[in-house]
PDB file of N, CA and C in Angstrom:
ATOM      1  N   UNK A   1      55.669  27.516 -56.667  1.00  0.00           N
ATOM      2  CA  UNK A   1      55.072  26.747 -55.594  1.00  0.00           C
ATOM      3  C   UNK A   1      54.115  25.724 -56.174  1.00  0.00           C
ATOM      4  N   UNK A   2      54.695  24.650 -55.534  1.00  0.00           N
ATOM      5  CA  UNK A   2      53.710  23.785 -56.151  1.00  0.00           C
ATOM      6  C   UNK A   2      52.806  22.944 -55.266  1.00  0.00           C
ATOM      7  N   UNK A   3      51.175  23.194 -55.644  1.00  0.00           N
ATOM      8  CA  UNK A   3      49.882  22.536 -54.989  1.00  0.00           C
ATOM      9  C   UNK A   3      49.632  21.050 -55.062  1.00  0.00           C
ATOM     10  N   UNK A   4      50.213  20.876 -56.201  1.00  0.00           N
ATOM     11  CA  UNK A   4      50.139  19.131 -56.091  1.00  0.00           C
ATOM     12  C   UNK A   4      50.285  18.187 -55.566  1.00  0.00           C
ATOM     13  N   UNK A   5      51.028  18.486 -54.442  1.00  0.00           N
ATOM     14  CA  UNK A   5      50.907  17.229 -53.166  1.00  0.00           C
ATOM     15  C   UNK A   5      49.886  17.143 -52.653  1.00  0.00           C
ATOM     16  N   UNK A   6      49.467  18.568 -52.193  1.00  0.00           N
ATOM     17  CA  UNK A   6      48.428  18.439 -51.927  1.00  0.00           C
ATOM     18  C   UNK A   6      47.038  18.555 -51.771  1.00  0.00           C
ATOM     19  N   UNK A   7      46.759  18.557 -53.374  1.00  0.00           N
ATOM     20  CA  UNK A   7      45.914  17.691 -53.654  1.00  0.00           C
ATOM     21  C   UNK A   7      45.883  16.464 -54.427  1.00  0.00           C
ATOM     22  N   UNK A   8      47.063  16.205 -54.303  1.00  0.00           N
ATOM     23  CA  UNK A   8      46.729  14.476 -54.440  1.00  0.00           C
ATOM     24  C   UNK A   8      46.303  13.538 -53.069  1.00  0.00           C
ATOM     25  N   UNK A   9      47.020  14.636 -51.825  1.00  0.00           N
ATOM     26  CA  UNK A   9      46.109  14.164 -50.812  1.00  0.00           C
ATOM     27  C   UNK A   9      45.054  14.038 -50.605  1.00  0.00           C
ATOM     28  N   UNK A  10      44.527  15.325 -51.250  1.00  0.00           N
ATOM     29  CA  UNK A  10      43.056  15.732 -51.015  1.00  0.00           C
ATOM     30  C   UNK A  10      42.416  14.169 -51.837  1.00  0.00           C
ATOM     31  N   UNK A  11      42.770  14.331 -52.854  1.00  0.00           N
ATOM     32  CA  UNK A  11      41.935  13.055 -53.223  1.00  0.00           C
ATOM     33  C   UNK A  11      41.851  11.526 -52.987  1.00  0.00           C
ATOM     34  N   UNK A  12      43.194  11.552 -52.677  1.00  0.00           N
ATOM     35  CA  UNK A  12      43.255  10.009 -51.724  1.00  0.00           C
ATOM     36  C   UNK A  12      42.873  10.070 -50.811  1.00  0.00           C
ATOM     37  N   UNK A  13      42.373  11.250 -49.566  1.00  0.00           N
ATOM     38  CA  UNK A  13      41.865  10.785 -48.673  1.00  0.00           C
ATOM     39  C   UNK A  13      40.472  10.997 -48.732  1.00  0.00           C
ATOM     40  N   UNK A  14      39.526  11.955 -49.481  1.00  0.00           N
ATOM     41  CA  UNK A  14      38.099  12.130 -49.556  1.00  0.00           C
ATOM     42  C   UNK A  14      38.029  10.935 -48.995  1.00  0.00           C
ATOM     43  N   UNK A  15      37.742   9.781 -49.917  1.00  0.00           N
ATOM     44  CA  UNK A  15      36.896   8.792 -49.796  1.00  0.00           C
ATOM     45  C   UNK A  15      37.214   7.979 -48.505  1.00  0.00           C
ATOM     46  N   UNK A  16      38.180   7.794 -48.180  1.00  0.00           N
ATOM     47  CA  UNK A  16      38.487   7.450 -46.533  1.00  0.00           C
ATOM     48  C   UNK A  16      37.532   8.404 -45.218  1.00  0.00           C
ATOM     49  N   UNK A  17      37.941   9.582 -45.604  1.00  0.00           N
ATOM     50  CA  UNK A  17      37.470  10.402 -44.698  1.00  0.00           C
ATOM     51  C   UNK A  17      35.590  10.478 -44.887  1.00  0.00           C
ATOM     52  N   UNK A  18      34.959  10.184 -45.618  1.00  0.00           N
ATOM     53  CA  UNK A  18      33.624   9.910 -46.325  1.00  0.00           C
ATOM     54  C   UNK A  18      33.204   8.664 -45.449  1.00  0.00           C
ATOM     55  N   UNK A  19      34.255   7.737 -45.856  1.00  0.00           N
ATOM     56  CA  UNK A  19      33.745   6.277 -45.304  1.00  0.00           C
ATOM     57  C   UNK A  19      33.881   6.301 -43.440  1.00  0.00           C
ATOM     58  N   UNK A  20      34.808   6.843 -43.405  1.00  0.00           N
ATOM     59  CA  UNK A  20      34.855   6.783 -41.794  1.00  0.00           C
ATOM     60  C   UNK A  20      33.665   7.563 -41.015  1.00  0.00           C
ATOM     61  N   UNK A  21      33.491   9.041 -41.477  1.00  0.00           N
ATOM     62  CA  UNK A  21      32.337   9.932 -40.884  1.00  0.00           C
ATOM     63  C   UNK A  21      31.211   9.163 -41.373  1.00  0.00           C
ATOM     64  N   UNK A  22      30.620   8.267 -42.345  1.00  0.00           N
ATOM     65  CA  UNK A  22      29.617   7.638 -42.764  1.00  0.00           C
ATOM     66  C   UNK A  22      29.381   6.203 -41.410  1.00  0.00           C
ATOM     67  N   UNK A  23      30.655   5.977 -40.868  1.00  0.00           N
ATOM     68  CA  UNK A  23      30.713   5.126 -40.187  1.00  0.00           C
ATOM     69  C   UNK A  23      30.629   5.792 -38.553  1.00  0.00           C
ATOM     70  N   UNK A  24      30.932   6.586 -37.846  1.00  0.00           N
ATOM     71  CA  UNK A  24      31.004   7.227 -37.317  1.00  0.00           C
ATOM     72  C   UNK A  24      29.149   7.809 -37.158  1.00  0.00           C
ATOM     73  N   UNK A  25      28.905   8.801 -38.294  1.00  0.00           N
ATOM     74  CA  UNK A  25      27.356   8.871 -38.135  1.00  0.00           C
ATOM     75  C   UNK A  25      26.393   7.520 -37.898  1.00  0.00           C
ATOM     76  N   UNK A  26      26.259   6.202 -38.377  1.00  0.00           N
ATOM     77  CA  UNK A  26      26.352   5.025 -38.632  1.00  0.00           C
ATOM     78  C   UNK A  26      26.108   4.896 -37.080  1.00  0.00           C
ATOM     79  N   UNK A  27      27.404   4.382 -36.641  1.00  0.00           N
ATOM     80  CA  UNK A  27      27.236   4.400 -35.205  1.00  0.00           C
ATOM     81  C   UNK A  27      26.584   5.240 -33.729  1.00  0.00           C
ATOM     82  N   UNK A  28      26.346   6.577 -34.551  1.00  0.00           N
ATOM     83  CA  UNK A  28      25.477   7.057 -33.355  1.00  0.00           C
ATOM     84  C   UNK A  28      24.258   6.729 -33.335  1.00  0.00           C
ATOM     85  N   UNK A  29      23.475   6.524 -34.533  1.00  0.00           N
ATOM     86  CA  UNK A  29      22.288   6.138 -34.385  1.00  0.00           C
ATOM     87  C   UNK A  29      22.214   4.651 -34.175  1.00  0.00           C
ATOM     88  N   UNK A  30      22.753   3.657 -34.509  1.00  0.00           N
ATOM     89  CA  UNK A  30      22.694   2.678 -33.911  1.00  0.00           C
ATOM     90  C   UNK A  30      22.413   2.428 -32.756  1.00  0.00           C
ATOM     91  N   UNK A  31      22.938   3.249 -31.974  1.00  0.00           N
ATOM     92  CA  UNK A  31      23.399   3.681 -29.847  1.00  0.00           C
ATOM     93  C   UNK A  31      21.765   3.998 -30.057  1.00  0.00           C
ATOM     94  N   UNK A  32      21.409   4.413 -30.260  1.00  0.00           N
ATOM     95  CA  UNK A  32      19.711   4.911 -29.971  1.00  0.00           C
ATOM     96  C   UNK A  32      18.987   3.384 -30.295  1.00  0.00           C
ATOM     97  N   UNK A  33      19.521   2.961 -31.111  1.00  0.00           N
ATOM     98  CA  UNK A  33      18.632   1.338 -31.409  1.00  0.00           C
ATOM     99  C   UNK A  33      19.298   0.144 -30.382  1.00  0.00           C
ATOM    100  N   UNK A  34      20.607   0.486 -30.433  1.00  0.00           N
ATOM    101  CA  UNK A  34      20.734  -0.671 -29.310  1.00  0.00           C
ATOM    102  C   UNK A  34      20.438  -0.607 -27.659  1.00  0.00           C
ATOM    103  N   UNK A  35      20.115   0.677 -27.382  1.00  0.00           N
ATOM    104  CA  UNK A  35      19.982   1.578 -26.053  1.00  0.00           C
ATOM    105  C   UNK A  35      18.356   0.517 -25.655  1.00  0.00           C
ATOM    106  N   UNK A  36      17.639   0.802 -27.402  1.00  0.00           N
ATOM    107  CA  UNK A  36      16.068   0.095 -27.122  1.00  0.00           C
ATOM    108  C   UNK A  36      16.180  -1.235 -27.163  1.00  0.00           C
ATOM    109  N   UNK A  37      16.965  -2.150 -27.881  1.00  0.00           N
ATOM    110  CA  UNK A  37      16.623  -3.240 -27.729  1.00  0.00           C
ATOM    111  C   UNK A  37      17.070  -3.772 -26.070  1.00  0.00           C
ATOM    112  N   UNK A  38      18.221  -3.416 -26.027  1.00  0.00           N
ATOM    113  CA  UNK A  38      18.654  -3.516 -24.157  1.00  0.00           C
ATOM    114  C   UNK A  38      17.586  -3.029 -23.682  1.00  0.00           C
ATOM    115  N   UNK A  39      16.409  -2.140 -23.242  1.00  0.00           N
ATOM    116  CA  UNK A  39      15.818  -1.904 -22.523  1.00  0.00           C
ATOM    117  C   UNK A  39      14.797  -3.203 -22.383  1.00  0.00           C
ATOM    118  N   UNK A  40      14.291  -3.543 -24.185  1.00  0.00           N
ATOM    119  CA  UNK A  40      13.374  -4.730 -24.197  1.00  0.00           C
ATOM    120  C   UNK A  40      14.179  -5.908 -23.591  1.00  0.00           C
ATOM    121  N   UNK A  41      15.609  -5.966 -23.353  1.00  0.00           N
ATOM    122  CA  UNK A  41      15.381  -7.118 -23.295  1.00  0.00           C
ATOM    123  C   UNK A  41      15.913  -7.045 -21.415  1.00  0.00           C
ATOM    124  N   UNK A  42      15.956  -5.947 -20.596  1.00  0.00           N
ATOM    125  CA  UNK A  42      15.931  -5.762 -19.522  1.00  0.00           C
ATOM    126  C   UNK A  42      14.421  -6.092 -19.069  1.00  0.00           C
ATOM    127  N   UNK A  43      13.454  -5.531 -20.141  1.00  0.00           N
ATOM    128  CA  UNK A  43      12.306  -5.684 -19.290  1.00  0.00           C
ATOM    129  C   UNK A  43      11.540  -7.414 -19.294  1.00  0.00           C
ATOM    130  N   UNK A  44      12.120  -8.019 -20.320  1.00  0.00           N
ATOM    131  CA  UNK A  44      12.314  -9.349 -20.504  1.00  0.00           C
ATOM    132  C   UNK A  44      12.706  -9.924 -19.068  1.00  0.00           C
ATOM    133  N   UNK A  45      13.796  -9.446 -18.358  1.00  0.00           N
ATOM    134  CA  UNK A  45      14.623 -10.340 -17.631  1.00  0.00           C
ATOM    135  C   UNK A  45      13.825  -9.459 -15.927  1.00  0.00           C
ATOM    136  N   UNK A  46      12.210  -9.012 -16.551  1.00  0.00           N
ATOM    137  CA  UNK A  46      11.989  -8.740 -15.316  1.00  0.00           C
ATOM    138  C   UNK A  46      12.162  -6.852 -14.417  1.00  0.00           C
ATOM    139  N   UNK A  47      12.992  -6.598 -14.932  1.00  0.00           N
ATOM    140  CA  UNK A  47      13.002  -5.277 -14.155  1.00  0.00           C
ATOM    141  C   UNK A  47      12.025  -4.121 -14.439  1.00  0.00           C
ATOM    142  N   UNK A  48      11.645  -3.650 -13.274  1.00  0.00           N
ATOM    143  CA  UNK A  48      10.246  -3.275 -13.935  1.00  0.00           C
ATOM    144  C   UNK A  48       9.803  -1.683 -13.963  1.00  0.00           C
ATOM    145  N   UNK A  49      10.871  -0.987 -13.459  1.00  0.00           N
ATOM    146  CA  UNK A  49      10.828   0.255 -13.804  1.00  0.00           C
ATOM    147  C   UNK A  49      11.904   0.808 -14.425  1.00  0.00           C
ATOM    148  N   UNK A  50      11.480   2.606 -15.392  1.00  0.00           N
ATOM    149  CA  UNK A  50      11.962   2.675 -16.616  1.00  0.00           C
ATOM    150  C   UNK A  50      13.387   2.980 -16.333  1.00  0.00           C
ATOM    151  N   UNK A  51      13.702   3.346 -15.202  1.00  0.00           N
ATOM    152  CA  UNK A  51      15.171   3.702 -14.510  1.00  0.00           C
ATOM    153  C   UNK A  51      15.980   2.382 -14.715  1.00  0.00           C
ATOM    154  N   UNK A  52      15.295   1.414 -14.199  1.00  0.00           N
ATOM    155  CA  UNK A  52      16.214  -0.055 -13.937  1.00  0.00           C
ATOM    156  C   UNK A  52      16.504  -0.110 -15.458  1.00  0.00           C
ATOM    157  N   UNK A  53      15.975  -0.434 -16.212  1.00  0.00           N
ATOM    158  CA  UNK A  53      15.749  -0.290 -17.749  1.00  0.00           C
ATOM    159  C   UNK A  53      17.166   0.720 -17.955  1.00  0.00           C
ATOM    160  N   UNK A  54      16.891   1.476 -18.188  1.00  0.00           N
ATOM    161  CA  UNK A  54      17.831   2.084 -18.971  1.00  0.00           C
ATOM    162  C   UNK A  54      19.141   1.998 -18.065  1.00  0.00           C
ATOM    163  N   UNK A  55      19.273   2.088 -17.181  1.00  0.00           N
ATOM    164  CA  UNK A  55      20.464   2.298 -15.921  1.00  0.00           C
ATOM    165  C   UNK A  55      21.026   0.292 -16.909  1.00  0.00           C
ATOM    166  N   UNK A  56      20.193  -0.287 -17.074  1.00  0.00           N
ATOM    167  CA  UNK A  56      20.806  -1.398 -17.627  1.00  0.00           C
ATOM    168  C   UNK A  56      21.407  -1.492 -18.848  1.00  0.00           C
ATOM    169  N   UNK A  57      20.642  -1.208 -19.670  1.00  0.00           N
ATOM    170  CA  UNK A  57      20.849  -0.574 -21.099  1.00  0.00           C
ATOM    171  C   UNK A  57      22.322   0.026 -21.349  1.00  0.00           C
ATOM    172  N   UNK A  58      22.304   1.275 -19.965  1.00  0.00           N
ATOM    173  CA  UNK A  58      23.721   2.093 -20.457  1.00  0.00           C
ATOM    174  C   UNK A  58      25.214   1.472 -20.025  1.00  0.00           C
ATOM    175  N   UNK A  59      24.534   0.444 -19.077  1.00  0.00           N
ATOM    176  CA  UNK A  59      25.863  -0.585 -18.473  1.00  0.00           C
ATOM    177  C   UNK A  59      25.981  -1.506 -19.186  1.00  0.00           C
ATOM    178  N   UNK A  60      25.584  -1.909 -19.562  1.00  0.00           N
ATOM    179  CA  UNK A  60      25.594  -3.292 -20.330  1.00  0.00           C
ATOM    180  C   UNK A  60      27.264  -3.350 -21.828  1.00  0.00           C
ATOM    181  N   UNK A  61      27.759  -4.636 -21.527  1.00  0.00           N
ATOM    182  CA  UNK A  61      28.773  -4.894 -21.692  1.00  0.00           C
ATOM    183  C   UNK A  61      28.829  -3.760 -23.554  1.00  0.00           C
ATOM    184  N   UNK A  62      28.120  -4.826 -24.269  1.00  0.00           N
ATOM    185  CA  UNK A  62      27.557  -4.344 -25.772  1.00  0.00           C
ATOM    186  C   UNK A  62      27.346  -2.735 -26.050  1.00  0.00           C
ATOM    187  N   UNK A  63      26.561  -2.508 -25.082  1.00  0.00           N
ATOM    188  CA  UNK A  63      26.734  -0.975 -25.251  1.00  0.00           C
ATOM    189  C   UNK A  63      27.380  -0.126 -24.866  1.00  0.00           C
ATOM    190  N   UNK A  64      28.686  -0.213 -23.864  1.00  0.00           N
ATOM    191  CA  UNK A  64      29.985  -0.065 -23.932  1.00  0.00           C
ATOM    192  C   UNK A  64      30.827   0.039 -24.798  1.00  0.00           C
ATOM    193  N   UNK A  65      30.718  -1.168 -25.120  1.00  0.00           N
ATOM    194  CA  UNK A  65      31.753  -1.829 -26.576  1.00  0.00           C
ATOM    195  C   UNK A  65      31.065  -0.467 -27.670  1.00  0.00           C
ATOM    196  N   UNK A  66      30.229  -0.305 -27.970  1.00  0.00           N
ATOM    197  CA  UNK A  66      29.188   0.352 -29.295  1.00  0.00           C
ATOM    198  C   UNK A  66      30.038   1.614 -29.006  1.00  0.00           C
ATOM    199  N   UNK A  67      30.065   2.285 -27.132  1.00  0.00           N
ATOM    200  CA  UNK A  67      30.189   3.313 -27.222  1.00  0.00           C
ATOM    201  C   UNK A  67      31.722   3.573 -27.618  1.00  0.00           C
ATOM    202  N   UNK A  68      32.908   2.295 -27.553  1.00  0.00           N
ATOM    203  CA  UNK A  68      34.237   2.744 -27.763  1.00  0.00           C
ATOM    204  C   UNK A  68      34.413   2.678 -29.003  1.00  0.00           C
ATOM    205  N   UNK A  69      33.808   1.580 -29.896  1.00  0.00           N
ATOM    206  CA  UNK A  69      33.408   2.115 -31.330  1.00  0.00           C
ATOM    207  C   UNK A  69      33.134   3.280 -31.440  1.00  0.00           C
ATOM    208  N   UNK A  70      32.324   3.795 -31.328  1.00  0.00           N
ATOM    209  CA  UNK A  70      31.829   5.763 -31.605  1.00  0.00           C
ATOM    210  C   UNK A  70      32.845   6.413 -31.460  1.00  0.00           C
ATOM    211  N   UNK A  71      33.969   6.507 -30.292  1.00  0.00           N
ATOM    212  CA  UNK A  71      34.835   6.965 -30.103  1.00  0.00           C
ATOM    213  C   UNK A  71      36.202   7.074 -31.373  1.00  0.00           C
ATOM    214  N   UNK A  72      36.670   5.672 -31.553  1.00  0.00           N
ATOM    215  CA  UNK A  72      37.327   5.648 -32.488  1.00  0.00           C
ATOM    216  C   UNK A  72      37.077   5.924 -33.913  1.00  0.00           C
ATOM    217  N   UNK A  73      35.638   5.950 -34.126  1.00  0.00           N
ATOM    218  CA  UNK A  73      35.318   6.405 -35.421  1.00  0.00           C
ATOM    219  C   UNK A  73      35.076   7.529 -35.343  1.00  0.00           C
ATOM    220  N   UNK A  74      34.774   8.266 -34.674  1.00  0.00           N
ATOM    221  CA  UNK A  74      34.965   9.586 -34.232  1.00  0.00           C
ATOM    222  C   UNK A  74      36.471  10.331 -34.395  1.00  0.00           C
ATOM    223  N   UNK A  75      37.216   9.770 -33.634  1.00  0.00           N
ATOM    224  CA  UNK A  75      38.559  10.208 -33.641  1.00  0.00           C
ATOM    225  C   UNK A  75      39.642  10.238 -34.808  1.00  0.00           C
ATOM    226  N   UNK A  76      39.288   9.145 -35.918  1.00  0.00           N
ATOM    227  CA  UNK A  76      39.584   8.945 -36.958  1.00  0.00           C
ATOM    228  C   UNK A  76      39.015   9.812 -37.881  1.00  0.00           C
ATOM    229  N   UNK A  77      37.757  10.409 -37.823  1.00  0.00           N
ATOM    230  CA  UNK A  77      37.273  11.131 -39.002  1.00  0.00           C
ATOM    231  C   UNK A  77      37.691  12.503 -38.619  1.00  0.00           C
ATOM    232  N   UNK A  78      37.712  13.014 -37.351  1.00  0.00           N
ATOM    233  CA  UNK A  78      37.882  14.211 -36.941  1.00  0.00           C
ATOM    234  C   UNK A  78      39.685  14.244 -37.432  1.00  0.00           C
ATOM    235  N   UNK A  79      40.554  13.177 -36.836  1.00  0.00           N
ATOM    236  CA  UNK A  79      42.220  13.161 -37.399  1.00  0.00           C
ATOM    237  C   UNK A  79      41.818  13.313 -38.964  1.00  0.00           C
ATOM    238  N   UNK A  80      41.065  12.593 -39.908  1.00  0.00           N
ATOM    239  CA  UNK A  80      41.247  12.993 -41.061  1.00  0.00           C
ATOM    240  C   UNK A  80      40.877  14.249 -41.845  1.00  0.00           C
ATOM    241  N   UNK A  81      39.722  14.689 -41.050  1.00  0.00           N
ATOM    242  CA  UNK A  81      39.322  16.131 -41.638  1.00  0.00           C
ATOM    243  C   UNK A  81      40.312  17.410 -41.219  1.00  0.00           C
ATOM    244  N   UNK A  82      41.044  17.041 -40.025  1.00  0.00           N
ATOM    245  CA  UNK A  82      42.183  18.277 -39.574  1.00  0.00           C
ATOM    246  C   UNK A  82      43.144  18.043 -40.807  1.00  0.00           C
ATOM    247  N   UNK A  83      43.176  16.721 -41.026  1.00  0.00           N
ATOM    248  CA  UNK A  83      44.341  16.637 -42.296  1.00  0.00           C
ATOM    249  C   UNK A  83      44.227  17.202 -43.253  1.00  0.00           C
ATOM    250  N   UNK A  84      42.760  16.979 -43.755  1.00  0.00           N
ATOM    251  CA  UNK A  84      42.312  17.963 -45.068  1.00  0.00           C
ATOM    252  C   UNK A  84      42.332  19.467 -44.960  1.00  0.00           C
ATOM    253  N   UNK A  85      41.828  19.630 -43.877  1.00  0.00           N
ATOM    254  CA  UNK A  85      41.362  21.319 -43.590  1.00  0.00           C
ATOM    255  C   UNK A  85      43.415  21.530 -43.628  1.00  0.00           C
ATOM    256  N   UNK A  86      44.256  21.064 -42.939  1.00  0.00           N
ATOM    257  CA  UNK A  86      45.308  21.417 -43.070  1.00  0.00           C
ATOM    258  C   UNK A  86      46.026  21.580 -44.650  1.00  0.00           C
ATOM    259  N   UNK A  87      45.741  20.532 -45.442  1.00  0.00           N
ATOM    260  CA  UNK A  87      45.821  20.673 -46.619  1.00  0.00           C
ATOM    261  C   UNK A  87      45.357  22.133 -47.853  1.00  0.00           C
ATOM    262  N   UNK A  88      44.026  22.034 -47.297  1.00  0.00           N
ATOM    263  CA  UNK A  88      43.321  23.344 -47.582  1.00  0.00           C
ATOM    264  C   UNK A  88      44.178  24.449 -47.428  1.00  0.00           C
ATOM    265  N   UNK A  89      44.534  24.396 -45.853  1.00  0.00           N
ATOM    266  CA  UNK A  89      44.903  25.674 -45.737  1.00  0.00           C
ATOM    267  C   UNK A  89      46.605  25.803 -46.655  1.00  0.00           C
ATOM    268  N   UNK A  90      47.030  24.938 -46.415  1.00  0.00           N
ATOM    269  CA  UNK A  90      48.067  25.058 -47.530  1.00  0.00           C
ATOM    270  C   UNK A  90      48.273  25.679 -48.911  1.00  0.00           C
ATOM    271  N   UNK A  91      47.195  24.918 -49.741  1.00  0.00           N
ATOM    272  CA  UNK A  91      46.689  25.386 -50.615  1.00  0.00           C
ATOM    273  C   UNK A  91      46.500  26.819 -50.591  1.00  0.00           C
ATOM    274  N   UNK A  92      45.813  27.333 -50.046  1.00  0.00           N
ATOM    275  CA  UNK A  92      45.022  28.736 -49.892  1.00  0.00           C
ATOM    276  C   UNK A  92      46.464  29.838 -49.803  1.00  0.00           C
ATOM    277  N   UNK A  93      47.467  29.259 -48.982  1.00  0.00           N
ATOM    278  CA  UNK A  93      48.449  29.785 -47.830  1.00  0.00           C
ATOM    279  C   UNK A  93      49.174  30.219 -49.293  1.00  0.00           C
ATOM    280  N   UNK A  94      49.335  28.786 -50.416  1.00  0.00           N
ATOM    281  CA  UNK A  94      50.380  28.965 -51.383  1.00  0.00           C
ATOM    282  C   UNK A  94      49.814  30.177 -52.668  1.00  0.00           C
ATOM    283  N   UNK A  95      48.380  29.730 -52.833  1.00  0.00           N
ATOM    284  CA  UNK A  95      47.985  30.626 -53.649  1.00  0.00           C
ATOM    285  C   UNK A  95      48.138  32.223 -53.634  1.00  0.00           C
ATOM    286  N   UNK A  96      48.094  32.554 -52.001  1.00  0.00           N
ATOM    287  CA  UNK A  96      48.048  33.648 -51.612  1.00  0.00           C
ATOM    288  C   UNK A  96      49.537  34.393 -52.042  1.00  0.00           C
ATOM    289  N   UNK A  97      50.639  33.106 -51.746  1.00  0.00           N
ATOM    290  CA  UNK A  97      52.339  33.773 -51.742  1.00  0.00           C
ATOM    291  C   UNK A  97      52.407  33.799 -53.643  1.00  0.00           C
ATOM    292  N   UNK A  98      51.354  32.991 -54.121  1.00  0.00           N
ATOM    293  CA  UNK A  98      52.042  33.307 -55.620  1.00  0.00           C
ATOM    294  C   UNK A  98      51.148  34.700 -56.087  1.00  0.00           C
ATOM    295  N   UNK A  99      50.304  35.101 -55.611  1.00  0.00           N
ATOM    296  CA  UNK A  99      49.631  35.833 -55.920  1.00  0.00           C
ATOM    297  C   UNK A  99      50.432  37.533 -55.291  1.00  0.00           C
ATOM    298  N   UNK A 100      50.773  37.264 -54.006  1.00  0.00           N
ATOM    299  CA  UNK A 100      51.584  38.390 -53.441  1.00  0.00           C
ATOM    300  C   UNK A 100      52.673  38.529 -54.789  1.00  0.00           C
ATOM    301  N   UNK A 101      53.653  37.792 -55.122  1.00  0.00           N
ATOM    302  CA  UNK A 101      54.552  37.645 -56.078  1.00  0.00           C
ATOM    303  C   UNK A 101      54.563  37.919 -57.152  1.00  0.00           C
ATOM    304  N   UNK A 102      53.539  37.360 -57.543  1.00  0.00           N
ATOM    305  CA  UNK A 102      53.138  38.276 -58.773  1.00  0.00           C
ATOM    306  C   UNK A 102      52.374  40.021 -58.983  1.00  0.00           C
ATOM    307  N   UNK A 103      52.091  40.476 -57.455  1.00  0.00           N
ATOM    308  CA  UNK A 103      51.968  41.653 -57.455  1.00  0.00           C
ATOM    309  C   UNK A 103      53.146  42.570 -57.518  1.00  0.00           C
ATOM    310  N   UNK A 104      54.007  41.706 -56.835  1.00  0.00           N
ATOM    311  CA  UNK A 104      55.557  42.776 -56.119  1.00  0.00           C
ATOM    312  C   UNK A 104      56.588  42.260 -58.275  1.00  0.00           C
ATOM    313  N   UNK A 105      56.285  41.619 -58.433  1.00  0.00           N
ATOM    314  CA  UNK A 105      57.066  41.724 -59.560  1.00  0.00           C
ATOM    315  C   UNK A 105      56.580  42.547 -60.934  1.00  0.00           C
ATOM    316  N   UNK A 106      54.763  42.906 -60.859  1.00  0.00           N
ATOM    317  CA  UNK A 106      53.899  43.747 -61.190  1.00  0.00           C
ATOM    318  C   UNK A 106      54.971  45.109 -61.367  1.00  0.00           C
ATOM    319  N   UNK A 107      55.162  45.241 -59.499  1.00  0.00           N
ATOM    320  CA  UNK A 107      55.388  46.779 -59.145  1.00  0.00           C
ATOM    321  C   UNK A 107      57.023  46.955 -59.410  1.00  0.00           C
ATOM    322  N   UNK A 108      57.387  46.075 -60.006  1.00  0.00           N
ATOM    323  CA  UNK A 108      58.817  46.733 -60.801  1.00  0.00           C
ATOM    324  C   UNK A 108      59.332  47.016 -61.660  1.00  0.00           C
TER     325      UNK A 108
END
């Protein structure tokens, strides 16, 4: 049995899967900074309590857009880590059958 597919996956995708969850984390905190500057610039345009404020903030075209970003970088890192963890388990799955195999050929 051979492991080498996959981990040659494993290693071509680390750094994808790194860059995307880096991007992904990236973007949630952003949502907390752009949440504030929309509020400043709601209270700019006048509205004067903290409800109107944020009720603006969370509608607002930009922070929409931010939030379907999050989504897809989300969805992409989570598709790539099932890939790995699937890989893993492969790995683990194969080690286990060469290891059974070499017990049962032990016992003859």
């Amino acid at each position: 049995m051979n492991i080498e597919k996959e981990l040659h996956y494993l290693r071509e995708n680390a750094k994808e899967y790194a860059a995307q969850r880096a991007h992904m984390e990236y973007l949630k905190e952003f949502r907390k900074s752009k949440k504030a500057m929309l509020i400043n610039e709601a209270a700019k345009a006048g509205l004067k309590t903290a409800q109107e404020r944020e009720s603006y903030a969370y509608s607002h075209e930009e922070y929409l857009c931010l939030l379907d970003g999050l989504k897809i970088a989300t969805e992409e890192a989570e598709r790539l880590r099932i890939m790995i963890k699937g890989c893993e388990l492969s790995i683990e799955a194969k080690k286990t059958a060469e290891m059974r195999e070499m017990a049962e050929m032990k016992l003859r």
